[in-house]
Protein backbone atom coordinates (compact mmCIF):
# COMPACT_ATOMS: atom_id res chain seq x y z
CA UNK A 1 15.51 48.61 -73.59
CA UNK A 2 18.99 48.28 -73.22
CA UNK A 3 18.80 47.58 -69.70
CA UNK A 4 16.29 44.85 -70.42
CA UNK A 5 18.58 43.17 -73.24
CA UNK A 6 21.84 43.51 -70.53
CA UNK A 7 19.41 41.25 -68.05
CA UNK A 8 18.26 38.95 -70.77
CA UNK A 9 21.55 38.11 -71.80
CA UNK A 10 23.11 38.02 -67.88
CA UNK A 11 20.76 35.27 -67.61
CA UNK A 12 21.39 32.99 -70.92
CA UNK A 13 24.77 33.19 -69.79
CA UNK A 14 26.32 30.22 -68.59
CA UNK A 15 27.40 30.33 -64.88
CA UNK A 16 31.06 29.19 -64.20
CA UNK A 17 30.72 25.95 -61.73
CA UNK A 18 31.90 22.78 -61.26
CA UNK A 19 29.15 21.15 -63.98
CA UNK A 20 30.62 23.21 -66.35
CA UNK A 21 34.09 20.95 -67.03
CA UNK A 22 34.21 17.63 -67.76
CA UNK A 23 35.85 15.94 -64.64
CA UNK A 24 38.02 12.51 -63.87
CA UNK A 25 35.99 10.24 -64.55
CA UNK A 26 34.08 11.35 -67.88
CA UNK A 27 37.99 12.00 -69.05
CA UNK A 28 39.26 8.33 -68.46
CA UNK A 29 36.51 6.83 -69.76
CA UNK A 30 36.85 9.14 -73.41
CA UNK A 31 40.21 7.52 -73.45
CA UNK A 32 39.10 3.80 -72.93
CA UNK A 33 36.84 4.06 -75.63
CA UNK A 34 39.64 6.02 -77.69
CA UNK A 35 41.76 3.10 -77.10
CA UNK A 36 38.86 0.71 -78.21
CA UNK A 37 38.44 2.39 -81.37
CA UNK A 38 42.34 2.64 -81.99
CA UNK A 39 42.23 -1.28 -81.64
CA UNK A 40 41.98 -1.76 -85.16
CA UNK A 41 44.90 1.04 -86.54
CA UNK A 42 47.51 -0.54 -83.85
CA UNK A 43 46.59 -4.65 -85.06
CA UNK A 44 46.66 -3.07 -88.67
CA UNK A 45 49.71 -1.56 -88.78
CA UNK A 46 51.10 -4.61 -86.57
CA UNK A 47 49.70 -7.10 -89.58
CA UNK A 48 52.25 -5.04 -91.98
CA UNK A 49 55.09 -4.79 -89.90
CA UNK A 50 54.62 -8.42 -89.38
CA UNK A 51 55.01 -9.60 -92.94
CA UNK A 52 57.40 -7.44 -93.73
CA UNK A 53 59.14 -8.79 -90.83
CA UNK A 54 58.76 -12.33 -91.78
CA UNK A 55 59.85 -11.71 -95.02
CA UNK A 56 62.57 -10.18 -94.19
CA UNK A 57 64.18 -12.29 -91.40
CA UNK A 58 61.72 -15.23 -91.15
CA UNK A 59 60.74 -14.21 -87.27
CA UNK A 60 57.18 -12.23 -86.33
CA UNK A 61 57.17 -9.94 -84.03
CA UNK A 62 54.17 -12.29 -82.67
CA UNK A 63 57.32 -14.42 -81.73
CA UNK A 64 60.19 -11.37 -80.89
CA UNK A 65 60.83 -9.84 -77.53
CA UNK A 66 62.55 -6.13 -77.91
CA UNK A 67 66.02 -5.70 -75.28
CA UNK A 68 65.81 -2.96 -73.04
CA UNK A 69 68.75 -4.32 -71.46
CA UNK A 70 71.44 -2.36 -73.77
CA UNK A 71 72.51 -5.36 -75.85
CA UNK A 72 72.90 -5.13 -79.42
CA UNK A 73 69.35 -4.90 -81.15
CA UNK A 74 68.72 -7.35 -83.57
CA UNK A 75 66.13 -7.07 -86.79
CA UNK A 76 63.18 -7.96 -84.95
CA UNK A 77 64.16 -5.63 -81.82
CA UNK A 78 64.45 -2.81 -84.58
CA UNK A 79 60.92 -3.31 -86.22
CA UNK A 80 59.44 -3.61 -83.12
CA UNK A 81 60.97 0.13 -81.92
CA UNK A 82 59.63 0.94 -85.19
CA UNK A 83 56.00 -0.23 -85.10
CA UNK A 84 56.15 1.37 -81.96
CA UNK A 85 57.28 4.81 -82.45
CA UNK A 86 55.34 5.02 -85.59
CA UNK A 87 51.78 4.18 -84.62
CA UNK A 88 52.80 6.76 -81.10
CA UNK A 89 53.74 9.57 -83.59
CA UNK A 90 50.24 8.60 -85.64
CA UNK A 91 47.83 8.28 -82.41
CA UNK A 92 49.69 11.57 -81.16
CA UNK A 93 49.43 13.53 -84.59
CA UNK A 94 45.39 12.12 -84.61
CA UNK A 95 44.83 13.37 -81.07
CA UNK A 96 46.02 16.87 -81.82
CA UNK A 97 43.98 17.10 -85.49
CA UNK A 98 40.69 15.99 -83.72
CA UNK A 99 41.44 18.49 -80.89
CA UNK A 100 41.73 21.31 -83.75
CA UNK A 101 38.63 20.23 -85.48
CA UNK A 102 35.53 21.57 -85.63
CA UNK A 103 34.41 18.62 -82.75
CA UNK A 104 37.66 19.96 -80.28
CA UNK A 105 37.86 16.68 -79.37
CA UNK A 106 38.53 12.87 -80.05
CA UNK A 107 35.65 10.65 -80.51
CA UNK A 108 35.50 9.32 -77.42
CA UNK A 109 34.86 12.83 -76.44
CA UNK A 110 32.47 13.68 -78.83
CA UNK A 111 30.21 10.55 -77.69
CA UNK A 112 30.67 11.82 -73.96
CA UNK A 113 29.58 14.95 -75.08
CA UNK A 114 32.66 17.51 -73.94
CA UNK A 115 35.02 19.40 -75.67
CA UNK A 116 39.18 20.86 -75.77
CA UNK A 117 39.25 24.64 -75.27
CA UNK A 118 42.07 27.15 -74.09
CA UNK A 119 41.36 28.78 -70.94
CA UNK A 120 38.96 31.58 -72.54
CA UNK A 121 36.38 28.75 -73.92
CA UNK A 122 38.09 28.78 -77.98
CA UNK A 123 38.91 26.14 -80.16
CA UNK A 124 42.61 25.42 -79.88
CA UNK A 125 44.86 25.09 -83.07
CA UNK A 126 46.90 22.12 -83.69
CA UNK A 127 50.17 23.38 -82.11
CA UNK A 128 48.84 23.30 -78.65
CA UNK A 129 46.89 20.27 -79.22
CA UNK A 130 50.36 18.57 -80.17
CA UNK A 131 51.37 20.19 -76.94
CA UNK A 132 49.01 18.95 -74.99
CA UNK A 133 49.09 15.18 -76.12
CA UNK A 134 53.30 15.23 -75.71
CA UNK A 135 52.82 16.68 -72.44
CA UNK A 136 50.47 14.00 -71.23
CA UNK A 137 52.69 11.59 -72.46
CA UNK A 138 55.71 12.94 -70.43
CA UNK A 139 53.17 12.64 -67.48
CA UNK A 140 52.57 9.62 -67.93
CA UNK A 141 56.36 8.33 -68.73
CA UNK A 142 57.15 10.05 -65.37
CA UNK A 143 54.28 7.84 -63.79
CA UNK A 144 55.65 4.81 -64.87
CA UNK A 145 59.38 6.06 -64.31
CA UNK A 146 60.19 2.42 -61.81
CA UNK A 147 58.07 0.19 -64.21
CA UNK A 148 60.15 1.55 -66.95
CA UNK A 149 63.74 1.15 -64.32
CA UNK A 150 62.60 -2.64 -63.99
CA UNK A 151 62.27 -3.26 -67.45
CA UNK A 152 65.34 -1.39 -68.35
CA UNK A 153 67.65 -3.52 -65.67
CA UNK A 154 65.90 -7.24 -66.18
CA UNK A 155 64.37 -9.60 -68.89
CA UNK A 156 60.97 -9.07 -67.67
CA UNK A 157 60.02 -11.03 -70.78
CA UNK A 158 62.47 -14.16 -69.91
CA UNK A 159 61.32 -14.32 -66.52
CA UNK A 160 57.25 -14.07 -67.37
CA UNK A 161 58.42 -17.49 -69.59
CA UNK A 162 60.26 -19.31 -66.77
CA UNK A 163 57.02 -18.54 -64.51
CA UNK A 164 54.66 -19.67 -67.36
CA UNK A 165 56.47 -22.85 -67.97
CA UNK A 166 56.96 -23.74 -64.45
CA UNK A 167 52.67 -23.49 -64.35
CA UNK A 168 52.47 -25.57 -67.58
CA UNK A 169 54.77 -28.27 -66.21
CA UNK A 170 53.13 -28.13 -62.81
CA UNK A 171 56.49 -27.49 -61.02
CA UNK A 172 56.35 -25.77 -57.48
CA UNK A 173 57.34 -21.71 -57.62
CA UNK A 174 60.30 -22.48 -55.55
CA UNK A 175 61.68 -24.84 -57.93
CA UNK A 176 61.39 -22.13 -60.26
CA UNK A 177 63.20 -19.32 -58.19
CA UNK A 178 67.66 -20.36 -58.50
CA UNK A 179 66.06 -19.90 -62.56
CA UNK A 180 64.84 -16.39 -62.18
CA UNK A 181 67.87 -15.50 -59.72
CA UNK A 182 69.95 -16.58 -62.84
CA UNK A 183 68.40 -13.62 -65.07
CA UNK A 184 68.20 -10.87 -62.30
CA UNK A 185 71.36 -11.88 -60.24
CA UNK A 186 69.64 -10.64 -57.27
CA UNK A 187 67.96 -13.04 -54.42
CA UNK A 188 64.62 -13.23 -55.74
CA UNK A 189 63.43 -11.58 -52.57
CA UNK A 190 65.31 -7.93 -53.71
CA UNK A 191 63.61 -8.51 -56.91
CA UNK A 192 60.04 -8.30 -55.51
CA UNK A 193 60.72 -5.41 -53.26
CA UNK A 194 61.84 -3.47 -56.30
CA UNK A 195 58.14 -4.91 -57.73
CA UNK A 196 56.44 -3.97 -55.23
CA UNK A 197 58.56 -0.55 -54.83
CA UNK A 198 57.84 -0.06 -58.90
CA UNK A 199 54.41 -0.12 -58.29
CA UNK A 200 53.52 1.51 -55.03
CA UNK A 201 55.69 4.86 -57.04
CA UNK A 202 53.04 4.34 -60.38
CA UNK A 203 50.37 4.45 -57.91
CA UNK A 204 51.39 7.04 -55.76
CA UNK A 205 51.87 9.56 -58.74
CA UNK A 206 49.18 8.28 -60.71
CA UNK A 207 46.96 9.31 -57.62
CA UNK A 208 48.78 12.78 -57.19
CA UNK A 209 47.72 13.51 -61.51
CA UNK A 210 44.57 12.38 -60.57
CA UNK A 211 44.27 14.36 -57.77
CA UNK A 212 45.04 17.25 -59.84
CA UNK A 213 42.25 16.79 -62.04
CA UNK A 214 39.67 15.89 -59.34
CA UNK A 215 40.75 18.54 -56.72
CA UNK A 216 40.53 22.25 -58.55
CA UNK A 217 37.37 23.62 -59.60
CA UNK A 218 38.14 24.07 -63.28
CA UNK A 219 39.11 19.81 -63.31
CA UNK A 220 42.84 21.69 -64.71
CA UNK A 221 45.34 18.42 -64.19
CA UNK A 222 48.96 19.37 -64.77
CA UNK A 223 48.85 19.08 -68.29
CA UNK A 224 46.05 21.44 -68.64
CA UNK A 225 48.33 23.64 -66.43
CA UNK A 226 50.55 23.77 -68.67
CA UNK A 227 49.23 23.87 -72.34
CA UNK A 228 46.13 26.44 -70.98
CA UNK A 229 43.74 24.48 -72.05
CA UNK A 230 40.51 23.37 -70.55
CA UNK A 231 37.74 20.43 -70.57
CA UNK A 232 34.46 21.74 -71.02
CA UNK A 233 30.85 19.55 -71.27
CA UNK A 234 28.66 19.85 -73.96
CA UNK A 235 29.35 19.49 -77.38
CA UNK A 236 30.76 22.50 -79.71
């Protein structure tokens, strides 16, 4: 009897493969639709910083640019960093509350149909769900480490207007370049190799995390790694 209840349940049980965790793909398209439905929080909370902004120092941030460059920050740069750093603390702080919910997951998730665990199938709490969303982010600061250098060292802002007025007045790119040399004070050359540079770096580590999800057998990605947690399909 016992024996027969031993084989009953070996075979219920689910088999550890490859089917079993949610992979690449099924992941990045959870957070597209994550980002769809956090659409409406960001513009929100955008709409109040705005008037309060407005009222405050008569320019929307519809109309500010924020200075990486290390000048003095003005009001607009400082509501900006604000709106900013708030709705990242919010999205992060929702992330980790869904992941410690009863659906161990956000909705995009959910509507995929697979769930957050630790490494021994469990719900996770909301410490390690915290964990894991900073830890992505680092991942992902890391992956944009030269995007972030070029924005740091140049007006990327002031030189995306110069190119957008030189297309609105129909004037030829070259025309356009002693202008952009002016802001960068580099030959405009140096400044797309460090483009070009910038990006080929986001790509190449954005294809090593990738790899890191796509390559191991439990889908684990660094961040996984890390926090010991695991993507699993179906739904809790």
């Amino acid at each position: 009897m016992a024996q027969a209840a031993e084989i009953s349940i070996g075979r219920n049980a689910p088999k550890i493969g490859n089917e079993h965790y949610a992979g690449f793909w099924v992941r990045f398209l959870s957070v597209c639709i994550d980002l769809l439905l956090c659409a409406p929080i960001y513009y929100g909370i955008r709409f109040v910083f705005d008037l309060a902004l407005a009222q405050s120092t008569g320019v929307s941030m519809a109309n500010a640019t924020v200075d990486f460059a290390g000048t003095a920050a003005k009001p607009h740069e400082l509501y900006q960093w604000w709106f900013e750093s708030g709705f990242a603390i919010l999205v992060l702080a929702l992330y980790a509350g869904f992941f410690s919910s009863k659906w161990q997951g956000s909705p995009g998730m959910h509507l995929l149909k697979f769930r957050i665990t630790d490494i021994e199938g469990r719900r996770i709490g909301f410490k390690r769900g915290l964990l894991w969303c900073v830890t992505s982010v680092i991942i992902w600061v890391i992956c944009f480490a030269g995007i972030a250098y070029l924005q740091s060292r140049f007006d990327l802002s002031a030189i995306a207007q110069i190119q957008f007025s030189c297309l609105e007045q129909n004037i030829a790119p070259d025309d356009c370049l002693h202008e952009i040399e002016s802001i960068t004070d580099i030959p405009f050359t140096s400044f797309l190799e460090l483009i070009y540079a910038s990006l080929a770096l986001f790509l190449f580590l954005a294809l090593i995390w990738a790899l890191s999800i796509a390559l191991p057998r439990d889908k684990t990605g660094f961040h996984n790694l890390i926090c010991g947690t695991r993507f699993l399909t179906g739904r809790p």
